[in-house]
Protein backbone atom coordinates (compact mmCIF):
# COMPACT_ATOMS: atom_id res chain seq x y z
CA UNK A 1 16.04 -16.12 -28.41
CA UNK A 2 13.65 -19.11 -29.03
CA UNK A 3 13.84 -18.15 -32.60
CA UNK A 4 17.60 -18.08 -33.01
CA UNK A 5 18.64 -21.40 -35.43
CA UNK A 6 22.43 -21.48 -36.11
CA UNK A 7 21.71 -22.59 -39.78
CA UNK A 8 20.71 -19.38 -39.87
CA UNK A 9 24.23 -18.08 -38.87
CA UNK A 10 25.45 -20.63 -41.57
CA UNK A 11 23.04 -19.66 -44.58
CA UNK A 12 24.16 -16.08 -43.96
CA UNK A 13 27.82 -17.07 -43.67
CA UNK A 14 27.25 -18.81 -47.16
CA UNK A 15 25.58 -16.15 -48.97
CA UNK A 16 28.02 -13.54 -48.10
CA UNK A 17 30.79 -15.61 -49.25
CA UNK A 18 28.91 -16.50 -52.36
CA UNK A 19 28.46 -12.67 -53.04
CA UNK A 20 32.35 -11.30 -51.83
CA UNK A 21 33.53 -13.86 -54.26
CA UNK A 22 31.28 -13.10 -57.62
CA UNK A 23 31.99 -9.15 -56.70
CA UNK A 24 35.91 -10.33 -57.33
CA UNK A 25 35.17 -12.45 -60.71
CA UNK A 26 32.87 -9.06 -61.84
CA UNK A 27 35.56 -6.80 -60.82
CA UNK A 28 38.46 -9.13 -62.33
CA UNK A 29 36.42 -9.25 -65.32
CA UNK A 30 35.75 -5.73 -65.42
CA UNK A 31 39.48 -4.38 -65.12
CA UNK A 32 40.04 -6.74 -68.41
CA UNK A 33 37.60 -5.02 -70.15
CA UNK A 34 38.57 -1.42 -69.56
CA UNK A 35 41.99 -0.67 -71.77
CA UNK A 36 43.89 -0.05 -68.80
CA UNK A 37 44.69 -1.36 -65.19
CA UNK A 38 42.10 0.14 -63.02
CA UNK A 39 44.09 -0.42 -59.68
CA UNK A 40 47.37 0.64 -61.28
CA UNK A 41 45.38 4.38 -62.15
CA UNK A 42 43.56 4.68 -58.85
CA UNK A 43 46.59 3.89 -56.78
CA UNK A 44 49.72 4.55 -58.63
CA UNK A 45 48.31 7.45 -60.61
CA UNK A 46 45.89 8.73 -58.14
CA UNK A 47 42.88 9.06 -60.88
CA UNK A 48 40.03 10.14 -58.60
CA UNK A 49 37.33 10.21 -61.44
CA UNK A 50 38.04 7.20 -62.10
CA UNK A 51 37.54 5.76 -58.24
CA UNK A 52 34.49 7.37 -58.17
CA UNK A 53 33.56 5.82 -61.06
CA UNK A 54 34.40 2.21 -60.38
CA UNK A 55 32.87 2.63 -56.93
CA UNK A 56 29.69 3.79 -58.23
CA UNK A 57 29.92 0.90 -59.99
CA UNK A 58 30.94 -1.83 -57.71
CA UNK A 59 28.19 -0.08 -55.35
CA UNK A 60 25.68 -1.97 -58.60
CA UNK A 61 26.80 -5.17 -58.84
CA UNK A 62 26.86 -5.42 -55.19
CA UNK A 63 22.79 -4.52 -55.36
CA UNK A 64 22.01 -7.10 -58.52
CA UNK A 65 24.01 -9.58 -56.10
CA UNK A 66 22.59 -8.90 -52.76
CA UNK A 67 19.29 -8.95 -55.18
CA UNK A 68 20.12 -12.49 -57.12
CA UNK A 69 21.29 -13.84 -53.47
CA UNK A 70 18.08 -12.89 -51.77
């Protein structure tokens, strides 16, 4: 417990924020890029594929974030 700084608690706070809110821009920036409304076919449509596909890929950019973060 000697070791325990709460800038630590702070930096880590920071960092995840940092990294929840460039996964939204990505994603954001993503959907415009595809020709249609990725939430509107996984939800409304029920496109399965395509979930697995944009989780596969939100799975990356949350690596090459948690790896630019680091």
């Amino acid at each position: 417990m000697a070791d325990f700084h709460p800038g630590y608690v702070l930096n880590a706070f920071i960092f995840a924020l940092l990294g929840i809110v460039l996964f939204i821009i990505a994603f954001a920036i993503l959907d415009k890029l595809t020709p249609y409304a990725l939430w509107q076919e996984i939800v409304e449509k029920q496109n399965v594929a395509l979930a697995v596909l944009v989780g596969a890929m939100s799975l990356g950019m949350c690596v090459i974030f948690a790896a630019a973060v680091h």
